[in-house]
Protein backbone atom coordinates (compact mmCIF):
# COMPACT_ATOMS: atom_id res chain seq x y z
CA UNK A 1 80.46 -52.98 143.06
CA UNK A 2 81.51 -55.86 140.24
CA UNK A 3 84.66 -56.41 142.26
CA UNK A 4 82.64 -56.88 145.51
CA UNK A 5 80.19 -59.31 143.92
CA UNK A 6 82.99 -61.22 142.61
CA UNK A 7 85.13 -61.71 145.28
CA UNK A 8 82.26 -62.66 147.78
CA UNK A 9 81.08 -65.40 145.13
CA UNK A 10 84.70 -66.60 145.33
CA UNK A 11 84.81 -66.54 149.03
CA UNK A 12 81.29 -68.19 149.11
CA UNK A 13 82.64 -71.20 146.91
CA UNK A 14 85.64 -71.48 148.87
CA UNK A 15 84.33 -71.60 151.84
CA UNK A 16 81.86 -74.52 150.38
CA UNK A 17 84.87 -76.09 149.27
CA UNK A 18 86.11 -75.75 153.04
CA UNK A 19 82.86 -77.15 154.32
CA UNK A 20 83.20 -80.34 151.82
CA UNK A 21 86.59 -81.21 153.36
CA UNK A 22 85.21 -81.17 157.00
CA UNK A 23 82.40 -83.18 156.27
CA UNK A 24 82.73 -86.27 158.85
CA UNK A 25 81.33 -88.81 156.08
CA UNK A 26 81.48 -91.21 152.91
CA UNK A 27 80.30 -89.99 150.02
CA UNK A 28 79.28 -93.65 148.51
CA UNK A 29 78.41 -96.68 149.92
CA UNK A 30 78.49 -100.09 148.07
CA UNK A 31 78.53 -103.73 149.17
CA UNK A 32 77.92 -106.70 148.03
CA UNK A 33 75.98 -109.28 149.95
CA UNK A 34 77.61 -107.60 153.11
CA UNK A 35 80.96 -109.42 152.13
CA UNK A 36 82.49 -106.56 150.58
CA UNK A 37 81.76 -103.23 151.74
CA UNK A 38 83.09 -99.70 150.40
CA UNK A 39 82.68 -96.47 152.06
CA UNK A 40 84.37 -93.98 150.31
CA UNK A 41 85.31 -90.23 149.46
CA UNK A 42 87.60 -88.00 148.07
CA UNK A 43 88.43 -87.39 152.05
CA UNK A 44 87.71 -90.79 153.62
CA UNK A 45 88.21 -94.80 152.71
CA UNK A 46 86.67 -97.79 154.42
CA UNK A 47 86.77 -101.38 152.82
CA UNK A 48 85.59 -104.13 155.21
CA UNK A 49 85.81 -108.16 153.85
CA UNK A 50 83.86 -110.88 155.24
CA UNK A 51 83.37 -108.37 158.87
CA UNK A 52 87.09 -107.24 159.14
CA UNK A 53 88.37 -103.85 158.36
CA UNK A 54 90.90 -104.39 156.37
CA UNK A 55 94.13 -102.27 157.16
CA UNK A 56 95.09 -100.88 153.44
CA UNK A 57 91.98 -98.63 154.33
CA UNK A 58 93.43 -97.05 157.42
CA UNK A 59 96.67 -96.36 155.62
CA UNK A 60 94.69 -94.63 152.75
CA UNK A 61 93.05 -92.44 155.38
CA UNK A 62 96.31 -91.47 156.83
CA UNK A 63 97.22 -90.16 153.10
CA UNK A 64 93.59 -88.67 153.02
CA UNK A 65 93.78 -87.04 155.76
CA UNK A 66 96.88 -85.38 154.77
CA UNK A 67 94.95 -84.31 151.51
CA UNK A 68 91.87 -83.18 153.26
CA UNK A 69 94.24 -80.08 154.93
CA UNK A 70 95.35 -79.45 151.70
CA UNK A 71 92.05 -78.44 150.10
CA UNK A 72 91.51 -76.75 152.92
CA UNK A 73 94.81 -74.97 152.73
CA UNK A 74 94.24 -73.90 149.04
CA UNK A 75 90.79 -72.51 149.65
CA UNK A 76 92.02 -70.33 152.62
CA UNK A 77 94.69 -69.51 150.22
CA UNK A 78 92.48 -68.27 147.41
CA UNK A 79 89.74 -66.64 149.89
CA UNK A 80 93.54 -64.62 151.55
CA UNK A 81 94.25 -63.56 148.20
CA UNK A 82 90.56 -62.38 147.05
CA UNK A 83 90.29 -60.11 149.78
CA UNK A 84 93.71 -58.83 150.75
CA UNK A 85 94.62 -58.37 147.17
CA UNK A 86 91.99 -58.60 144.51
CA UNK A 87 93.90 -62.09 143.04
CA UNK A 88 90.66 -64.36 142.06
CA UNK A 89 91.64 -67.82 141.53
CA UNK A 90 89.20 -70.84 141.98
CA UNK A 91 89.73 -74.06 142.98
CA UNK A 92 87.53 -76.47 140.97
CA UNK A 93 88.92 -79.63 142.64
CA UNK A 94 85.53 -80.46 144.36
CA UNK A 95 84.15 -79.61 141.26
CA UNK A 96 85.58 -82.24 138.71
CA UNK A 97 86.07 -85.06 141.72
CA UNK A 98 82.25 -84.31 142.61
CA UNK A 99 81.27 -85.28 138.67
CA UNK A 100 83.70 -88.21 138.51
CA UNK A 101 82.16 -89.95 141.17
CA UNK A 102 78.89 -90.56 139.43
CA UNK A 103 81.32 -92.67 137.52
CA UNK A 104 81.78 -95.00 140.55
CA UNK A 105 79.03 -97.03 139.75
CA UNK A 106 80.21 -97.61 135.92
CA UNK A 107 84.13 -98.52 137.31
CA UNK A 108 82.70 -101.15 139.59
CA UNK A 109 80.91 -102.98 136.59
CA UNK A 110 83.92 -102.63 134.75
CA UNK A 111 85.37 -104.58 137.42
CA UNK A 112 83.28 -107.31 138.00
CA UNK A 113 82.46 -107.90 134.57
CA UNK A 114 85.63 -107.80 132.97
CA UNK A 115 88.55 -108.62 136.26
CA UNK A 116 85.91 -110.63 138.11
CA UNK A 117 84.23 -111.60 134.55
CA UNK A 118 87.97 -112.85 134.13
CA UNK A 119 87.70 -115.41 136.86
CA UNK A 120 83.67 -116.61 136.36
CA UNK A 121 81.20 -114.98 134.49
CA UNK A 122 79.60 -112.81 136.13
CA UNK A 123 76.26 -110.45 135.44
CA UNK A 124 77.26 -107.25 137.23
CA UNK A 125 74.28 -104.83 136.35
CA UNK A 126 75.87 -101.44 134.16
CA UNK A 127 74.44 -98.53 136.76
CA UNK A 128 73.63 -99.49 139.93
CA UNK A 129 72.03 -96.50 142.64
CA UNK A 130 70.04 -98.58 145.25
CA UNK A 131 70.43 -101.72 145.27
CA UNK A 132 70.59 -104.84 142.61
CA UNK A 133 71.01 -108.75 142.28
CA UNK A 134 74.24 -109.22 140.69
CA UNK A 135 75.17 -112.79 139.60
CA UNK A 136 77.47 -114.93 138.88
CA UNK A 137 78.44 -118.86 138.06
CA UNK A 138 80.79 -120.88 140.57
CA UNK A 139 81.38 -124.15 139.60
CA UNK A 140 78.76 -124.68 137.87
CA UNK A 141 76.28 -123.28 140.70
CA UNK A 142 74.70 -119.94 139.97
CA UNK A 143 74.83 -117.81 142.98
CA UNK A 144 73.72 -114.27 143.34
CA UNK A 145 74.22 -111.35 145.71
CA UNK A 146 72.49 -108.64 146.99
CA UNK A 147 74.85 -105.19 145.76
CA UNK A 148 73.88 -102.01 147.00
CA UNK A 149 75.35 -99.01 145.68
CA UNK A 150 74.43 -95.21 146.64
CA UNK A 151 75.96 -91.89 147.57
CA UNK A 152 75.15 -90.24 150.76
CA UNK A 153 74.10 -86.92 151.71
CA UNK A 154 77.33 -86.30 152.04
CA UNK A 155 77.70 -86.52 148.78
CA UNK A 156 74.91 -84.31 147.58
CA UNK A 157 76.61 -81.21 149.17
CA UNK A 158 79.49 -82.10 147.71
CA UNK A 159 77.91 -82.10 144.35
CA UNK A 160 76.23 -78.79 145.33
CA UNK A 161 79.58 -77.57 146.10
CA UNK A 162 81.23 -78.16 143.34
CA UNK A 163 78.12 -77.30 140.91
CA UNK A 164 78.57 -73.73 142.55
CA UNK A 165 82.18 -73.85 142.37
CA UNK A 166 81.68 -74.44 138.41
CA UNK A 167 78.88 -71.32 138.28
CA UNK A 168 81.09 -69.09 140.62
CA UNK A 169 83.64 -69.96 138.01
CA UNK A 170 81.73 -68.98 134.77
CA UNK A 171 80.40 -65.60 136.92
CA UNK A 172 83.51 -64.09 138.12
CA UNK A 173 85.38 -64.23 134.91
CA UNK A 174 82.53 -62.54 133.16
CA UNK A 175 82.52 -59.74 135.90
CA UNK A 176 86.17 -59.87 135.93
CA UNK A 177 85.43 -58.93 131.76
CA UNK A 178 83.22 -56.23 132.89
CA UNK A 179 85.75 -54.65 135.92
């Protein structure tokens, strides 16, 4: 009965880990006064200047894309080897990536206030989720832009996946104790 419980918790957060790498979307969405925008994931890139998609963001897709099958591959693996042979392994990937991307918001004030900063002082606000004036000093003119910053749904069930990846993690090595 412990062995069955523990390998359909592993299968369960494999096959959420599965479900994350189909997901069609962007997990976070920034921009800045509509002259920049990001849309990005751990699956998918978009970056867009001044209306034009720029190209390095189709070429990261290609790469992403390639990456995407490969979490996919893994889980399959690990779900294989749970029920054909009683191997459980988890794959936290979604888990950690998931976490570190509430640490977008903090690497894109690093960046504006210390590579931008570099250029002309700029105020970039520390933690931005919704959306924020952001200024900065040209020439001795002060301008400031709208920057909007916020993950998607997409997102969320990514986090969710990865939250239960970290619980299914914790729960089958204590059953795997008790087996």
């Amino acid at each position: 009965m412990i062995v069955r419980k523990r390998t359909l918790i592993l299968v369960i957060s494999m096959l959420l880990n599965v479900l994350v790498a189909l997901l069609p979307g962007y997990w976070w969405y920034y921009s800045a006064g509509g002259m920049v925008v990001i849309k990005d994931s751990l699956f998918s890139f978009y970056l867009e200047f001044l209306g034009k998609e720029l190209e390095i963001g189709i070429v990261i897709n290609y790469i992403l894309f390639a990456f995407r099958f490969y979490v996919i591959s893994v889980s399959l693996y690990y779900i294989y080897l749970a029920l054909k042979k009683d191997v459980i392994n988890n794959y936290l990937l979604i888990t950690w990536i998931s976490y570190l991307y509430l640490l977008d918001p903090l690497i894109f004030y690093l960046l504006f206030n210390y590579v931008v900063g570099y250029v002309t002082p700029t105020k970039y606000p520390l933690f931005i989720i919704g959306s924020q004036n952001m200024s900065m000093s040209y020439k001795n003119v002060m301008i400031t832009i709208l920057v909007e910053s916020y993950p998607t749904i997409y997102y969320w069930i990514a986090l969710f996946a990865g939250t239960f990846n970290l619980i299914s993690r914790i729960i089958t090595g204590r059953l795997s104790k008790l087996s």
